[in-house]
N, C-alpha and C. Protein backbone atom coordinates (compact mmCIF):
# COMPACT_ATOMS: atom_id res chain seq x y z
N UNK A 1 -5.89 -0.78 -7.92
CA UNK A 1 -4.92 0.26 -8.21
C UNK A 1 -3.96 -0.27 -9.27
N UNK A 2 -3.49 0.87 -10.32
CA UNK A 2 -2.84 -0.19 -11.48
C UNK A 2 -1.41 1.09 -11.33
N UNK A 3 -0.20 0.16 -12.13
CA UNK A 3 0.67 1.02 -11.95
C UNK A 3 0.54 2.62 -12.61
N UNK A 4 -0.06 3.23 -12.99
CA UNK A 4 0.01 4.72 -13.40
C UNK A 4 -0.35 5.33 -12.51
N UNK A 5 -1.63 4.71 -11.50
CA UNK A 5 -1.66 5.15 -10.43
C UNK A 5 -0.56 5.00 -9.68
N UNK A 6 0.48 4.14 -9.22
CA UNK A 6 1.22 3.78 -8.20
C UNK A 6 2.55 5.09 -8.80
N UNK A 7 2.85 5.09 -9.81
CA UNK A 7 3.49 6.10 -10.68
C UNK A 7 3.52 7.34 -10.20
N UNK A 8 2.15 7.64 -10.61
CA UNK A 8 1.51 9.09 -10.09
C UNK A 8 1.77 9.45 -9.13
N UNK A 9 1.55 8.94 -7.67
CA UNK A 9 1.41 9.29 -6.73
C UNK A 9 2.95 9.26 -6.36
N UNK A 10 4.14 8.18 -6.92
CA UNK A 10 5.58 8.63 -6.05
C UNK A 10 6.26 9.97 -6.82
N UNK A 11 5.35 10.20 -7.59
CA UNK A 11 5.96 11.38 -8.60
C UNK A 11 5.59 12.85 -8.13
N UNK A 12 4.24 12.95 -7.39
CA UNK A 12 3.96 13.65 -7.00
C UNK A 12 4.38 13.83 -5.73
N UNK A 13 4.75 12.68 -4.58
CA UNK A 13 5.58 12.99 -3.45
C UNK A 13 6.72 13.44 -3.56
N UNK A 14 7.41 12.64 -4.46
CA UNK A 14 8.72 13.17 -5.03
C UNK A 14 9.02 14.37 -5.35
N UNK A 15 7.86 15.11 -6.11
CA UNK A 15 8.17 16.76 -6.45
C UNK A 15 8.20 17.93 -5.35
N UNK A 16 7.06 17.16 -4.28
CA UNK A 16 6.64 17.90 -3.33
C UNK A 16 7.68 17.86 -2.07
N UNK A 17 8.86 17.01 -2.50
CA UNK A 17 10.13 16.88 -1.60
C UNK A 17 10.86 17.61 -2.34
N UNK A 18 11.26 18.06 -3.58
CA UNK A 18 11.72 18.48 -4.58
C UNK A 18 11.80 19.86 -4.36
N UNK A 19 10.45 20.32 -4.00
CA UNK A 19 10.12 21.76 -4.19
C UNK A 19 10.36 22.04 -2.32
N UNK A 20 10.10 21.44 -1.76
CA UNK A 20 10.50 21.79 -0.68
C UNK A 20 11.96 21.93 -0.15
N UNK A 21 12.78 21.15 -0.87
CA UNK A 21 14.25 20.72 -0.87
C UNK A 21 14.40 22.37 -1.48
N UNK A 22 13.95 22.38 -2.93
CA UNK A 22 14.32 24.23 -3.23
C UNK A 22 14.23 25.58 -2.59
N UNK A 23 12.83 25.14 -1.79
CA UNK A 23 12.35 26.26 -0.87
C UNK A 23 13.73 26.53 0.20
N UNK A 24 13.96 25.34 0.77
CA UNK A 24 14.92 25.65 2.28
C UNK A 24 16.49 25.64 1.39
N UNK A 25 16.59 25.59 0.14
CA UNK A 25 18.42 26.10 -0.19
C UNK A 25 17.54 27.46 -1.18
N UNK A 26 16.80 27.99 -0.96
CA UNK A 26 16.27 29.21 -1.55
C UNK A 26 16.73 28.97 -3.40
N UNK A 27 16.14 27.60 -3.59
CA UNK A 27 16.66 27.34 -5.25
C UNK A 27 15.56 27.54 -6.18
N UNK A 28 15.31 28.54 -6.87
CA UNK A 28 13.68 28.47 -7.73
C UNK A 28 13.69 27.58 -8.80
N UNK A 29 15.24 27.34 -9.22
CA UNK A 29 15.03 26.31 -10.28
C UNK A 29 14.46 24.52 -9.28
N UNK A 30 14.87 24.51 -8.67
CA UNK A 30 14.02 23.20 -8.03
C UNK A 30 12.83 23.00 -7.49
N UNK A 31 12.39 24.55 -7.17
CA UNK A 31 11.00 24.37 -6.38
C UNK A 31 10.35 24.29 -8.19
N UNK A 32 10.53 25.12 -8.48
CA UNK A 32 9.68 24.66 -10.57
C UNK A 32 10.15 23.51 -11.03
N UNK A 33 11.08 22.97 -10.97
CA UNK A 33 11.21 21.59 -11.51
C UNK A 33 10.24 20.22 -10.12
N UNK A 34 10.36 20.69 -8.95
CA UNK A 34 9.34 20.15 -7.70
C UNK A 34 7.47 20.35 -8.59
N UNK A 35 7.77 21.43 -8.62
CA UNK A 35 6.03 21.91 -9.16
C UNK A 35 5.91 20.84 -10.27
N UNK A 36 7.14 20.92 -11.13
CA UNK A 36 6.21 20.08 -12.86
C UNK A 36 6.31 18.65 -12.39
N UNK A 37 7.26 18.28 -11.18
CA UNK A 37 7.03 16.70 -11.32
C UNK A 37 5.57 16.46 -10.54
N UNK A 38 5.12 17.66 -9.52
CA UNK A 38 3.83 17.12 -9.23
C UNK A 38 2.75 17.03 -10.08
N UNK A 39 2.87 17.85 -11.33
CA UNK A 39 1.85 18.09 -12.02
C UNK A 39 1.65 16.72 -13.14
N UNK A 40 3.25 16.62 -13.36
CA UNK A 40 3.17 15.14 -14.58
C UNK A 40 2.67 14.45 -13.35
N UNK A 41 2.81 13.81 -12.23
CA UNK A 41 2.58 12.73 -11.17
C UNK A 41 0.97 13.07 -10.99
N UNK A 42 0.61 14.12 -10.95
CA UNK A 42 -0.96 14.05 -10.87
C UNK A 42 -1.64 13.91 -11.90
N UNK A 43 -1.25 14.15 -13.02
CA UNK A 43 -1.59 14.11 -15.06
C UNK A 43 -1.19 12.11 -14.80
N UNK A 44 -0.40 11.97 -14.36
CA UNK A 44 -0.05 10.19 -14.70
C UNK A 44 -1.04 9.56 -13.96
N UNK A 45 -1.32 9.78 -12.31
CA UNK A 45 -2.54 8.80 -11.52
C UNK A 45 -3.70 9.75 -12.16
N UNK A 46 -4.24 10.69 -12.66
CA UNK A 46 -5.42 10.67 -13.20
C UNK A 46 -5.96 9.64 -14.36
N UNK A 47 -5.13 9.62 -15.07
CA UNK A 47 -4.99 8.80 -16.64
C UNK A 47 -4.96 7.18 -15.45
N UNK A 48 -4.09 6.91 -14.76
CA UNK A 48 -4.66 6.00 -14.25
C UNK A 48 -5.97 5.62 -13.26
N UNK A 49 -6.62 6.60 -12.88
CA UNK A 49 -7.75 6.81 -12.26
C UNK A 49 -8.78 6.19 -13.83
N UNK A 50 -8.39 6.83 -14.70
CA UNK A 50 -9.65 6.88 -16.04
C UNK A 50 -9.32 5.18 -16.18
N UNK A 51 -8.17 4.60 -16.30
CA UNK A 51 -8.07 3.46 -16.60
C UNK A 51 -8.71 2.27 -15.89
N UNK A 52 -8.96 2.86 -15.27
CA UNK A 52 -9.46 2.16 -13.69
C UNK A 52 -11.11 2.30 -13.99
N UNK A 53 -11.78 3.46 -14.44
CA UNK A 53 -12.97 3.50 -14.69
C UNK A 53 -13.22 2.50 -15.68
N UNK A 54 -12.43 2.42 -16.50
CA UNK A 54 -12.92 1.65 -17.99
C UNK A 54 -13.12 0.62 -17.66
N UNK A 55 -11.59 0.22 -16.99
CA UNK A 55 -11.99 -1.62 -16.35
C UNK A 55 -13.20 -2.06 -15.83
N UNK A 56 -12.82 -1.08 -14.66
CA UNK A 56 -14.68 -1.54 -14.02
C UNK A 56 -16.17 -1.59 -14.88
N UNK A 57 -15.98 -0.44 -15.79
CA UNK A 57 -17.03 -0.69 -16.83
C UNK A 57 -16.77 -1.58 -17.76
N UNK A 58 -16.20 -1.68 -18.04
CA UNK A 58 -16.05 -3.23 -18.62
C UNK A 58 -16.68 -4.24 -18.29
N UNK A 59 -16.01 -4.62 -17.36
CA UNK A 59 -16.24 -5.60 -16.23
C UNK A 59 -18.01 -5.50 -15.87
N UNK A 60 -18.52 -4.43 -15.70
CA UNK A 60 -20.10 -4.23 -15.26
C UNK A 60 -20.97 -4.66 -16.55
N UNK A 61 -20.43 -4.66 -17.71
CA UNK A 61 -21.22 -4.92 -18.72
C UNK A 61 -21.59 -5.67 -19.56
């Protein structure tokens, strides 16, 4: 696991506390700012998912 993954994933918990935090004070600007941090946090551990492929192919070849 490399940090973009480790990135990703507190970014995406983070939003999903974010947007839930908006939901229960009925705030839409936070549940949409909750939504985009999950989306950059899942866009960041994918890119680290790919990085992770390369290595290993690397490494296999």
């Amino acid at each position: 696991m490399n940090k973009d993954q480790v990135k990703g994933v507190i970014k995406d918990v983070a939003g999903k506390v974010q947007e839930i935090a908006g939901k229960m004070d009925d705030n839409k600007g936070q549940q949409v700012k909750g939504l985009n941090k999950q989306i950059s946090g899942k866009s960041e551990k994918i890119y680290g998912d790919a990085r992770e492929v390369v290595k290993d192919a690397h490494k296999n070849s």
